[in-house]
C-alpha atoms as a PDB file:
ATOM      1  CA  UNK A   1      -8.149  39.847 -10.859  1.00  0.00           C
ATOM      2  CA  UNK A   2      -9.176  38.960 -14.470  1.00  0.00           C
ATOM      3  CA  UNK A   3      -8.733  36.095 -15.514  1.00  0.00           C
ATOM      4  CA  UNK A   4     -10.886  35.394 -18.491  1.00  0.00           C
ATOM      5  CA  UNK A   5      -8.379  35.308 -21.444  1.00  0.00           C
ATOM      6  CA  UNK A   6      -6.023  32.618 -19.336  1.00  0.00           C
ATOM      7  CA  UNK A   7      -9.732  30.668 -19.107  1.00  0.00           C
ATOM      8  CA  UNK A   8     -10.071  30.955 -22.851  1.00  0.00           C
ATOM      9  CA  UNK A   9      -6.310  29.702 -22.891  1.00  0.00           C
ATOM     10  CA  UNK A  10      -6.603  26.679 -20.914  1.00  0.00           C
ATOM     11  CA  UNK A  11      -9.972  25.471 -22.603  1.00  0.00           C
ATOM     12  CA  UNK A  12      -8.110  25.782 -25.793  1.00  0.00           C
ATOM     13  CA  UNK A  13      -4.933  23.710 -24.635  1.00  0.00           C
ATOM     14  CA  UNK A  14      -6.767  21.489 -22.766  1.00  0.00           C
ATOM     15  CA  UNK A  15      -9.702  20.978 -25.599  1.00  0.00           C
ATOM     16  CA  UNK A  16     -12.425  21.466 -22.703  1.00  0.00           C
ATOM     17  CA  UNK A  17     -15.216  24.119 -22.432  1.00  0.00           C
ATOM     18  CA  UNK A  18     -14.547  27.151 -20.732  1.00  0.00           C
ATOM     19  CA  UNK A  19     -16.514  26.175 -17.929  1.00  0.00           C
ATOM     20  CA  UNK A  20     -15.000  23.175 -17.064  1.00  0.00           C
ATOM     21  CA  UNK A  21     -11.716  25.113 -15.860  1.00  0.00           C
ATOM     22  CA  UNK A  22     -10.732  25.053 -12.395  1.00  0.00           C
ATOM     23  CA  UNK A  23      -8.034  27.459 -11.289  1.00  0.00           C
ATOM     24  CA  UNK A  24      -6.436  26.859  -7.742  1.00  0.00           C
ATOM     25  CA  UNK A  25      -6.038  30.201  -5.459  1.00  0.00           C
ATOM     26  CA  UNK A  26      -2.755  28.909  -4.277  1.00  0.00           C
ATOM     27  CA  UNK A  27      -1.193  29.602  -7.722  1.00  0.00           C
ATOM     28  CA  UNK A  28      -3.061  32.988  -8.273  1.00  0.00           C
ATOM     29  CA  UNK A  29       0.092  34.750  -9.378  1.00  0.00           C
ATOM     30  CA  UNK A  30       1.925  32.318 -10.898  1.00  0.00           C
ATOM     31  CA  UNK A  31      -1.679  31.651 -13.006  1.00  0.00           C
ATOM     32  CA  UNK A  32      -1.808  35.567 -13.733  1.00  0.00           C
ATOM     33  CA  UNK A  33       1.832  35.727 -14.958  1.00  0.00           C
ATOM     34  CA  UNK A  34       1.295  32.764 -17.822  1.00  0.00           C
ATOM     35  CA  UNK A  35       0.912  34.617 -21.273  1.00  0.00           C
ATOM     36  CA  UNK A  36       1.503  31.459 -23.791  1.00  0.00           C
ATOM     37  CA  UNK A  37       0.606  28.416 -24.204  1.00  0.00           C
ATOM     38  CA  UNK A  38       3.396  26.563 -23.060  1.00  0.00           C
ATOM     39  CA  UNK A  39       3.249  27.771 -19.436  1.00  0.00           C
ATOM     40  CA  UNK A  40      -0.689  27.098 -19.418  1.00  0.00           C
ATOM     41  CA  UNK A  41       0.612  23.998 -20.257  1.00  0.00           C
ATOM     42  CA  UNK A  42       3.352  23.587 -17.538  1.00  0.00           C
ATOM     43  CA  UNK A  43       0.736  24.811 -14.819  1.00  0.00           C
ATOM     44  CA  UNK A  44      -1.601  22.136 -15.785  1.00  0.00           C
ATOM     45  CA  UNK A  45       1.207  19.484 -14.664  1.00  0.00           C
ATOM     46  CA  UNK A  46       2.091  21.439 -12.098  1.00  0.00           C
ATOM     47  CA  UNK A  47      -1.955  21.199 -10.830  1.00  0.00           C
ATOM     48  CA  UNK A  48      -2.298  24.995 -10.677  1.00  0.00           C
ATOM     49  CA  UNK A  49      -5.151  24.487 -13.273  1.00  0.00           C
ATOM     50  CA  UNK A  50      -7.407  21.234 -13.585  1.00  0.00           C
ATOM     51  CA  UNK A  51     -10.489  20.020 -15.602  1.00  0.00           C
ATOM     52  CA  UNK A  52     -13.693  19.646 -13.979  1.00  0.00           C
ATOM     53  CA  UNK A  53     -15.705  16.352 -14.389  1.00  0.00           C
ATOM     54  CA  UNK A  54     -18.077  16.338 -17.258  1.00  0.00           C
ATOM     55  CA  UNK A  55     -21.821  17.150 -16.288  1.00  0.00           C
ATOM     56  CA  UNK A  56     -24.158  14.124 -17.008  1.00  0.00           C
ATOM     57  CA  UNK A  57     -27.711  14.222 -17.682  1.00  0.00           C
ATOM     58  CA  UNK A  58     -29.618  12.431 -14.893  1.00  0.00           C
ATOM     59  CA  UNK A  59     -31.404   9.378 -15.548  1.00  0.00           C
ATOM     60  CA  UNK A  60     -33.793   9.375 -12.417  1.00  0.00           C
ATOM     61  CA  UNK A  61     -36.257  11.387 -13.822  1.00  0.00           C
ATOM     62  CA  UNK A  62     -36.618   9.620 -16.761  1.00  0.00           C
ATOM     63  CA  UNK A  63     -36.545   6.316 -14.852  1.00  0.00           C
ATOM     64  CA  UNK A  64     -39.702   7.332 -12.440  1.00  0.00           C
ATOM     65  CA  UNK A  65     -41.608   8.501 -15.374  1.00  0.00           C
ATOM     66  CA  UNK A  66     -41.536   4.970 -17.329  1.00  0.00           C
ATOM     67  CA  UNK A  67     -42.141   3.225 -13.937  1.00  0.00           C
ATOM     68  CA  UNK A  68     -45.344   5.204 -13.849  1.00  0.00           C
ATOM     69  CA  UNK A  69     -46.372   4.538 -17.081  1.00  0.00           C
ATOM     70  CA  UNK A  70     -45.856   1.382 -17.441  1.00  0.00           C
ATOM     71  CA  UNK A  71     -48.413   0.286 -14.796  1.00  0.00           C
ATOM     72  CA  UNK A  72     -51.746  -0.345 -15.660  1.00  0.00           C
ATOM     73  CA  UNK A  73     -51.220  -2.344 -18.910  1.00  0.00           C
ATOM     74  CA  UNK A  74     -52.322  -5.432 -18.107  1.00  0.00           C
ATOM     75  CA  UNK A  75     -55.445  -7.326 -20.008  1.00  0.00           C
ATOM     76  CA  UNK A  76     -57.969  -5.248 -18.313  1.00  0.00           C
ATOM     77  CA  UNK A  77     -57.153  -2.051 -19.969  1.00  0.00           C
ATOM     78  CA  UNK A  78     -56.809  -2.894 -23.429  1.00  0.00           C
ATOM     79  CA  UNK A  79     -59.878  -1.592 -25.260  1.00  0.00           C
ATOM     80  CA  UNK A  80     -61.941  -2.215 -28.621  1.00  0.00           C
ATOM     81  CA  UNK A  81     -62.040  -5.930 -30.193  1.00  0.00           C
ATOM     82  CA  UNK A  82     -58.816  -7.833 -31.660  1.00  0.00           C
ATOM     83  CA  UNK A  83     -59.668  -6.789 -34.720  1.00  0.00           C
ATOM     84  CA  UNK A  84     -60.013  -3.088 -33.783  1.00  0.00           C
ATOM     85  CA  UNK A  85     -56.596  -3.488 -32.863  1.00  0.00           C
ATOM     86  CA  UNK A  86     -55.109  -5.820 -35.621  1.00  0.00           C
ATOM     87  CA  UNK A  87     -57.590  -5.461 -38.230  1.00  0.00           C
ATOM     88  CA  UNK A  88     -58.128  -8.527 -40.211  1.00  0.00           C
ATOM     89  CA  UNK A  89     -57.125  -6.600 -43.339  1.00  0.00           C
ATOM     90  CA  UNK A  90     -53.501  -5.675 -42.239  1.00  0.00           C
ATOM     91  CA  UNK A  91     -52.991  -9.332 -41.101  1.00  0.00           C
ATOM     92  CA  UNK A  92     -53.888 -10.171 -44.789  1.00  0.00           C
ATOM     93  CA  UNK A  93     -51.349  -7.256 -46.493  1.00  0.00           C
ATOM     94  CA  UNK A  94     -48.731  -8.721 -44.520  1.00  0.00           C
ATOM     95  CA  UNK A  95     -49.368 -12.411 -45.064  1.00  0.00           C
ATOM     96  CA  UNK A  96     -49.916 -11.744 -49.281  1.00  0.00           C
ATOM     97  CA  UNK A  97     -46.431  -9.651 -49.204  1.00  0.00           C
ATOM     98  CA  UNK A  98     -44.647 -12.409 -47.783  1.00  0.00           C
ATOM     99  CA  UNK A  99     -46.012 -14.628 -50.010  1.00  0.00           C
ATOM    100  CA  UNK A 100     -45.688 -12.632 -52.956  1.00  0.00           C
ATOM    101  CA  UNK A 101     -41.685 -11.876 -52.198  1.00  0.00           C
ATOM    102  CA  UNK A 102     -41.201 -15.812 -51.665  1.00  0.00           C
ATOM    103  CA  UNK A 103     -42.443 -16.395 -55.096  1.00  0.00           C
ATOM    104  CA  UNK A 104     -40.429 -13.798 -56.673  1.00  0.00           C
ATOM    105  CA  UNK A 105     -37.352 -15.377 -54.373  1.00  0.00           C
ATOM    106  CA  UNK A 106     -38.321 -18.242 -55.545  1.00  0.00           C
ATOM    107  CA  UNK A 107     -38.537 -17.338 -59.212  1.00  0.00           C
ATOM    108  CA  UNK A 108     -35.106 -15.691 -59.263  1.00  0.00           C
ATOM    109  CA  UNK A 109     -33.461 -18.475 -58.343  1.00  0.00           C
ATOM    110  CA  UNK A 110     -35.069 -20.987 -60.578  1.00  0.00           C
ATOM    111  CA  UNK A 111     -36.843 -22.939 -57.911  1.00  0.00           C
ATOM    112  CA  UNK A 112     -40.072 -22.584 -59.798  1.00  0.00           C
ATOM    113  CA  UNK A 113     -40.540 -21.990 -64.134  1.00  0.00           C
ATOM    114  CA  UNK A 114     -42.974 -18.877 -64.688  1.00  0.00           C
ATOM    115  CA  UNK A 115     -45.942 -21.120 -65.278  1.00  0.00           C
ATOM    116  CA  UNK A 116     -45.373 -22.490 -61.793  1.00  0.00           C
ATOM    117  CA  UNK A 117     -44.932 -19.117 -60.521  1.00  0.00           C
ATOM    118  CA  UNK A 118     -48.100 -17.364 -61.743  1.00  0.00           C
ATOM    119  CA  UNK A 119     -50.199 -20.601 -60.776  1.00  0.00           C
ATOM    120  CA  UNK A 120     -48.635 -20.213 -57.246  1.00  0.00           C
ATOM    121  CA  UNK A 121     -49.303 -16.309 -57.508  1.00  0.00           C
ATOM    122  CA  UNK A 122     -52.934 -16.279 -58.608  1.00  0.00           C
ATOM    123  CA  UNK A 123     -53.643 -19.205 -55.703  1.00  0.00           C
ATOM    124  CA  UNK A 124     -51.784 -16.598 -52.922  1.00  0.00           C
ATOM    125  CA  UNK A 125     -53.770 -13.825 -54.591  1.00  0.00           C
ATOM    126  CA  UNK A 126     -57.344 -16.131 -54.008  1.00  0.00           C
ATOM    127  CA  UNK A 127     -56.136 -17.056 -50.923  1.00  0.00           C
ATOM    128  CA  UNK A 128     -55.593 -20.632 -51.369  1.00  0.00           C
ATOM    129  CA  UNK A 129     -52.256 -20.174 -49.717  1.00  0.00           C
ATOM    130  CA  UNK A 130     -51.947 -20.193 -45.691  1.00  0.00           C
ATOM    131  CA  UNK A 131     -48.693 -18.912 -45.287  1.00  0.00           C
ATOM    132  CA  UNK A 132     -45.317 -19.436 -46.204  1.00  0.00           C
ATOM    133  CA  UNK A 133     -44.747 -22.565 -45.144  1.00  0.00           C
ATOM    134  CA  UNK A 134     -47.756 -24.110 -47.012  1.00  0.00           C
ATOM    135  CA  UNK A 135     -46.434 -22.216 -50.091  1.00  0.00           C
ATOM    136  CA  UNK A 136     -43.056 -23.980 -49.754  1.00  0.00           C
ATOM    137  CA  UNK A 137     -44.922 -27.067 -49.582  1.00  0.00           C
ATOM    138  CA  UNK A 138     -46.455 -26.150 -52.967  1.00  0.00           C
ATOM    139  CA  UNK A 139     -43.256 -25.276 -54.538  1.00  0.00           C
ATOM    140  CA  UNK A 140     -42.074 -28.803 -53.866  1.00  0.00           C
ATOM    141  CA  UNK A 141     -45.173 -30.011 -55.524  1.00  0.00           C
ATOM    142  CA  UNK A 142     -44.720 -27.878 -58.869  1.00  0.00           C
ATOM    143  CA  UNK A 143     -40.870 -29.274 -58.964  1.00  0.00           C
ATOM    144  CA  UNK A 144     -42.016 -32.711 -58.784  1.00  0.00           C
END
């Protein structure tokens, strides 16, 4: 018997794919006889039709892969100098950004006057400056 347009029913009353329908033989008939929504509906309490579980994507896979790969990272296996891997160039960008937005930080909220700020800028710029914890030392300094 066909019963593809009672499928297309239930997943619509139920709000499931069509796939996930599950009709029970013992109910056959009474399944075949249901033309509205209403008895779709009353044959779902009565547990003539039921929802299958939802289909997960397995994890295992995944899981065995990144165990695999994560081996063989230890000191050993790193390769080309430090500064192959952190050039001493990027470590400088960074450390003159930071400096450069605490000054500006600084600036717009009247920690520092501009005078003090492009002293303190032109020192970061030459490199005079450590980091940002020796320029907050400085700052004190200029507000003294």
């Amino acid at each position: 018997m066909n019963l593809k347009s009672k499928r297309r029913l239930a997943a619509s009353v139920l709000g499931v794919g069509k796939d996930r329908i599950i009709f029970d033989v013992e109910y056959s008939d009474l399944i075949q006889d249901a033309i509205t929504r209403s008895t779709i509906r009353g044959l779902v309490g009565f547990g003539a039709i039921k929802v299958a579980p939802e289909k997960g994507v397995s994890r295992g896979r995944f899981r065995e892969r990144s165990r695999k790969l994560k081996r063989g990272r230890g000191a050993g296996s790193t390769e080309g100098g430090a500064f192959a891997r952190n050039p001493r160039k990027d470590r400088w960008i960074a450390k003159v950004r930071a400096l450069r937005w605490r000054l500006k930080v600084a600036k717009d909220r009247k920690e520092i006057t501009n005078s003090a700020y492009k002293k303190l800028y032109k020192q970061a710029k030459g490199g005079q400056v450590r980091g940002v914890k020796h320029l907050l030392d400085l700052i004190k300094e200029a507000k003294k």
